[in-house]
N, C-alpha and C. Protein backbone atom coordinates (compact mmCIF):
# COMPACT_ATOMS: atom_id res chain seq x y z
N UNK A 1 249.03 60.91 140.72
CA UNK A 1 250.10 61.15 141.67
C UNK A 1 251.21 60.12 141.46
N UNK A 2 252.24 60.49 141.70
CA UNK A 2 253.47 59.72 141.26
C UNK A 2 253.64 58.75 142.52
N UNK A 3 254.00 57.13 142.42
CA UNK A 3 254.07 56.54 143.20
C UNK A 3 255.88 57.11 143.79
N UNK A 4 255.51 56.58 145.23
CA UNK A 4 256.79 56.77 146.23
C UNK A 4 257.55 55.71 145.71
N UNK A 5 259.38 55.58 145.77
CA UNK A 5 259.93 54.67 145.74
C UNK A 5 260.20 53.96 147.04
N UNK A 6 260.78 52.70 146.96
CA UNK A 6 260.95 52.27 148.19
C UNK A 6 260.26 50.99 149.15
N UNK A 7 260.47 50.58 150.03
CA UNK A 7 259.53 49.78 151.18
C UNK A 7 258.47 50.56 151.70
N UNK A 8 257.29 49.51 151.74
CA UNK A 8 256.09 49.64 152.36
C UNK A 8 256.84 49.74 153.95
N UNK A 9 256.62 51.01 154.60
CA UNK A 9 256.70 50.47 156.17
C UNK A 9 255.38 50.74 157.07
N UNK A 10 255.46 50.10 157.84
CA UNK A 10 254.27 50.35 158.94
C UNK A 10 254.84 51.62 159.57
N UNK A 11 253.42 52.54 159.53
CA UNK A 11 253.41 53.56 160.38
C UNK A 11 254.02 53.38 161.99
N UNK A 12 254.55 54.54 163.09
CA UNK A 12 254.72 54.30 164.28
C UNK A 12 253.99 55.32 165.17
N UNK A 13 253.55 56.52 164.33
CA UNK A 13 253.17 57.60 164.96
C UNK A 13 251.92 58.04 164.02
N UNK A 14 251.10 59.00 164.79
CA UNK A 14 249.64 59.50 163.91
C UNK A 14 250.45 60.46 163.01
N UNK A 15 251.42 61.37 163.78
CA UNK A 15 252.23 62.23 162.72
C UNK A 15 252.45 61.91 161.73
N UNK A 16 253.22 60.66 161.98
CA UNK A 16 254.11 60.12 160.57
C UNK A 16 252.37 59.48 159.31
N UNK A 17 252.09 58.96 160.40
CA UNK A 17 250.58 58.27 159.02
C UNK A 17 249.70 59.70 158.34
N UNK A 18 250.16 61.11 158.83
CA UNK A 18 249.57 62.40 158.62
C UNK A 18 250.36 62.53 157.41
N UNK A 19 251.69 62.34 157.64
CA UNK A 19 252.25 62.77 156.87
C UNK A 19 252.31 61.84 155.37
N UNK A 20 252.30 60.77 155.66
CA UNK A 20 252.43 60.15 154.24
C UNK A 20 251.27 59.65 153.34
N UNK A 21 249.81 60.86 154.56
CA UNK A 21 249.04 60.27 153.55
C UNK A 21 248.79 61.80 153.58
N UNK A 22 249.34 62.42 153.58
CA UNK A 22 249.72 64.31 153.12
C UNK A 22 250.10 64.26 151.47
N UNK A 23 251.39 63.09 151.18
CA UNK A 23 251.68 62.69 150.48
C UNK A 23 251.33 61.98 149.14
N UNK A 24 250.17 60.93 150.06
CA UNK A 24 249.65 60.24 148.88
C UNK A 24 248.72 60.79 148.15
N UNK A 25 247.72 61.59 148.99
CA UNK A 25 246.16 62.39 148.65
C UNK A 25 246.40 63.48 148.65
N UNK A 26 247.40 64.80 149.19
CA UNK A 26 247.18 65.68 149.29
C UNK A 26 246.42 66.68 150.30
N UNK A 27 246.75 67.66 150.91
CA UNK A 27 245.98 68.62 151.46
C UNK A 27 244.62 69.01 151.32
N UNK A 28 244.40 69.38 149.65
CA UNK A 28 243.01 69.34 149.21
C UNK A 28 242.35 68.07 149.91
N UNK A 29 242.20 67.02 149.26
CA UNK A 29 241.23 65.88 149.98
C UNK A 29 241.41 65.44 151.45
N UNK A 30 242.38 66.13 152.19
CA UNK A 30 242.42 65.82 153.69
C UNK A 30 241.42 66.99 154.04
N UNK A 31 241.53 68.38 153.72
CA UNK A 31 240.78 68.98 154.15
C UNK A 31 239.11 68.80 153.62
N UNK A 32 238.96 68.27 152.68
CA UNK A 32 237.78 67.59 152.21
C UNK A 32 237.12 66.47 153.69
N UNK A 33 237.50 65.78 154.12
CA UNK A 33 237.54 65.34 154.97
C UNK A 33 237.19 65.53 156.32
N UNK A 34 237.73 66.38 156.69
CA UNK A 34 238.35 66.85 158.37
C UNK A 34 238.03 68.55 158.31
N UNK A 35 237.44 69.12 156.86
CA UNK A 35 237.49 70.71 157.05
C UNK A 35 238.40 71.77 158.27
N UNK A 36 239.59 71.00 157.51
CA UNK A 36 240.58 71.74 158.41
C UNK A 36 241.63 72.60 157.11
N UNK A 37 242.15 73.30 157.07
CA UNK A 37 243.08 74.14 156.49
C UNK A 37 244.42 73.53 156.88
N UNK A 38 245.23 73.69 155.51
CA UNK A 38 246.22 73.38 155.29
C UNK A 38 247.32 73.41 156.37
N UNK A 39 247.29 75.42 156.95
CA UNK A 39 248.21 75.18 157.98
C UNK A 39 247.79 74.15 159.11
N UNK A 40 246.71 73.92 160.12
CA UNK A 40 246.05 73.31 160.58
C UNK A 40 246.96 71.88 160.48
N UNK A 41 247.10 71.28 159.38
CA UNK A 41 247.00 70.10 159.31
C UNK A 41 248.97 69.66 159.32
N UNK A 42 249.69 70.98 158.73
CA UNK A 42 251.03 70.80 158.77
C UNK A 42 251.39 70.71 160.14
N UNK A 43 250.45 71.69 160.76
CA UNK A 43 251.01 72.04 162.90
C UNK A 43 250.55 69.96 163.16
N UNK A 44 249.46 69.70 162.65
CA UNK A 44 249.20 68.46 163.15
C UNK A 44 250.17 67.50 163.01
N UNK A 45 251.02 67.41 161.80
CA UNK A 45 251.82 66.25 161.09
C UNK A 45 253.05 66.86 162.06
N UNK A 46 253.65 67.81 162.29
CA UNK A 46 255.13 68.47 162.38
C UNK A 46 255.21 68.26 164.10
N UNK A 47 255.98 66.98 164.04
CA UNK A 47 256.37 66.11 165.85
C UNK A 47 257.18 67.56 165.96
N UNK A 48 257.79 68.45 165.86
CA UNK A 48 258.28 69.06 166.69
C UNK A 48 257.31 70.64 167.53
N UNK A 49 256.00 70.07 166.61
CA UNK A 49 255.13 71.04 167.03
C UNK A 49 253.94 70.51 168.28
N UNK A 50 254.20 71.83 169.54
CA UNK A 50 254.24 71.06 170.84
C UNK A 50 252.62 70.85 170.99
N UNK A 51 251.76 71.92 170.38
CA UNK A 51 250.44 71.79 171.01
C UNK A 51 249.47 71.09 169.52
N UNK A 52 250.55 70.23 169.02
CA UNK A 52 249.63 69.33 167.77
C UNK A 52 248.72 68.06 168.41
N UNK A 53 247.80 67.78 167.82
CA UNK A 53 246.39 66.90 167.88
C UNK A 53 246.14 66.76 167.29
N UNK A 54 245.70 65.23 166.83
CA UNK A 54 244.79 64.67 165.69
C UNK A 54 243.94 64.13 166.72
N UNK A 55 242.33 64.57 166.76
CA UNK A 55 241.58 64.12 167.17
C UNK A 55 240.79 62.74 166.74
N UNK A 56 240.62 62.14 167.58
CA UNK A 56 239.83 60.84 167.25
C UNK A 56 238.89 60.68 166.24
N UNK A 57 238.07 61.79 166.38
CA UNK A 57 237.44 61.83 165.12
C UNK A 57 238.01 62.31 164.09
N UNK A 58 238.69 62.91 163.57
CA UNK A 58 239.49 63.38 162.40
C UNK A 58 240.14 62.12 162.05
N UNK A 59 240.59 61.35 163.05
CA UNK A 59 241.24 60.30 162.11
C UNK A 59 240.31 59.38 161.43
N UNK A 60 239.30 59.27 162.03
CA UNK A 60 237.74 58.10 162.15
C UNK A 60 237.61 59.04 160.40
N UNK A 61 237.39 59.80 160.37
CA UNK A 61 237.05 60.70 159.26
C UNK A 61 238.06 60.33 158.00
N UNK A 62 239.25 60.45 157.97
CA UNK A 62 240.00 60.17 157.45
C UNK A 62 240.54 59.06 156.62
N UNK A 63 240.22 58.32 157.59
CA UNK A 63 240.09 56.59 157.70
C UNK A 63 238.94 56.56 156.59
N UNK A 64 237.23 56.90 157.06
CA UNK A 64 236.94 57.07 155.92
C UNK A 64 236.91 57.36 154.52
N UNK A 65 237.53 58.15 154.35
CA UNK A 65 237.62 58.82 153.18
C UNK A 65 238.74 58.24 152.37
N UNK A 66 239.69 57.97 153.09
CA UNK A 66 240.68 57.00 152.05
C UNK A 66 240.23 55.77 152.04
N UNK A 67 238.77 54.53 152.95
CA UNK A 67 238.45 54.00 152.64
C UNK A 67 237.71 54.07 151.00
N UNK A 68 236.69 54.71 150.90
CA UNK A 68 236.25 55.45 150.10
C UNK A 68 237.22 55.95 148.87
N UNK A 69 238.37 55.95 148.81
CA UNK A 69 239.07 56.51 147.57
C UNK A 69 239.47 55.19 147.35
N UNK A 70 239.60 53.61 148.12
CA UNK A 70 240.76 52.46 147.75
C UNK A 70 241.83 52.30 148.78
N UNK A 71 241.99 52.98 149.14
CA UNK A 71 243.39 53.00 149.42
C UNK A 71 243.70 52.62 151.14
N UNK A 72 242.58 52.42 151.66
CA UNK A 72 242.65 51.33 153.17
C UNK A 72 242.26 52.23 154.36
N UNK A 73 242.81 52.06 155.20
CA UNK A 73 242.66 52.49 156.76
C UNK A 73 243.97 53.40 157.31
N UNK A 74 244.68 54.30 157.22
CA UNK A 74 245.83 54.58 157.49
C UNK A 74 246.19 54.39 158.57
N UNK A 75 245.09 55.30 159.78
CA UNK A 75 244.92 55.39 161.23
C UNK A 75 244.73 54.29 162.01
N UNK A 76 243.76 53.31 161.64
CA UNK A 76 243.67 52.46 161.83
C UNK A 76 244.94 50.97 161.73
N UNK A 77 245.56 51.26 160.51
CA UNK A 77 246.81 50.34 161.09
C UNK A 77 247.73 50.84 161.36
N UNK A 78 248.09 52.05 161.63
CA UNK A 78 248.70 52.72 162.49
C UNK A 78 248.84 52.66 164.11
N UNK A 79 247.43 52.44 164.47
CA UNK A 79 246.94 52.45 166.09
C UNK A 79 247.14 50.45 166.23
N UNK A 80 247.01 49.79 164.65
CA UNK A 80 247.12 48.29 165.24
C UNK A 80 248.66 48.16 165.65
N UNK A 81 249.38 48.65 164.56
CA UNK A 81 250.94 48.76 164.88
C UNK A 81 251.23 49.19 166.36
N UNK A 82 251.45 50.18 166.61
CA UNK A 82 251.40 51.16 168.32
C UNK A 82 251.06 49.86 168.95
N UNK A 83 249.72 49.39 168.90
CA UNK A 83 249.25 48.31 170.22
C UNK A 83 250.38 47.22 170.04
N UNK A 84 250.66 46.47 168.65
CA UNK A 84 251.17 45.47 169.14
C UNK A 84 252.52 45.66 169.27
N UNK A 85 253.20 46.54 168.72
CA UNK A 85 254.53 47.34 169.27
C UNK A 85 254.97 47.04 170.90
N UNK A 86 253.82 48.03 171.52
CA UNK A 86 253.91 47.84 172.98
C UNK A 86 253.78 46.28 173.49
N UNK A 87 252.63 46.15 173.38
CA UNK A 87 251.94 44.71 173.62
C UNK A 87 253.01 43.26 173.43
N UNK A 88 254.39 43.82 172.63
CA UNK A 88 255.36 42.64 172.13
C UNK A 88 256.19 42.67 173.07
N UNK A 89 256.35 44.24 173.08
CA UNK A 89 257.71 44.66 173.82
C UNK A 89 257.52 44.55 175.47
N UNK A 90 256.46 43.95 176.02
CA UNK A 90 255.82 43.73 177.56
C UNK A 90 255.99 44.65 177.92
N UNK A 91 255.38 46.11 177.12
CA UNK A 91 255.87 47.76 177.82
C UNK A 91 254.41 48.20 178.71
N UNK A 92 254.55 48.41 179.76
CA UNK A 92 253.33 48.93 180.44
C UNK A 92 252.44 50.02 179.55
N UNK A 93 250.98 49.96 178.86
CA UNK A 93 250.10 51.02 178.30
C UNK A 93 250.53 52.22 179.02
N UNK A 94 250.26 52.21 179.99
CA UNK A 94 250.38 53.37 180.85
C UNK A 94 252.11 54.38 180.80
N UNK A 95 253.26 53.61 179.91
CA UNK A 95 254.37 53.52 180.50
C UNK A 95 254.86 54.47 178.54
N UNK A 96 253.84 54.17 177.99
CA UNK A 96 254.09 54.01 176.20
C UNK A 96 254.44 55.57 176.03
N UNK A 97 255.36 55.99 174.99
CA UNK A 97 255.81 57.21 175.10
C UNK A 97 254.88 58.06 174.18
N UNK A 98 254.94 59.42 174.31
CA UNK A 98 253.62 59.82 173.71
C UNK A 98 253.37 59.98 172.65
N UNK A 99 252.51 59.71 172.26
CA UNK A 99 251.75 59.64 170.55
C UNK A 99 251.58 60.19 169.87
């Protein structure tokens, strides 16, 4: 796979970490993963799509599996980002806009 050009950025959303590791691995090995189908997984990544979910476990899953290929935790520093995002910005948990 051809590397991306550009800055490393930290994820802000599960969408966006859907999407760029849509990118890095592909559809095939996400659905390897999560046995979800392609459309499935575009409704998941696409913020303007209203009744999208990445379930906790799908990401736990995910997380695995790109552990397992090298390539780290996506979800996981994704959700560290989000916490300390809020957590900097003295934004009430309860107050955080939705995910």
């Amino acid at each position: 796979m051809p590397k991306k050009k550009g800055y490393f950025r930290k994820a802000y959303s599960v969408e966006r970490t859907l999407k760029d590791l849509i990118d890095e691995i592909g559809y095939e090995e996400i659905e390897k993963a999560i046995k979800k189908k392609k459309s499935s997984v575009q409704n998941i990544s696409n913020p303007l799509y209203k009744e999208r979910q990445l379930s906790h476990q799908d990401a736990i899953e995910l997380d695995i599996h790109c552990k397992k290929l090298g390539i780290g935790t996506p979800f996981l520093n994704s959700y560290e980002t989000l916490l300390e995002k809020y957590t900097v910005e003295n934004k009430d948990i309860h107050e955080a806009e939705l995910i």
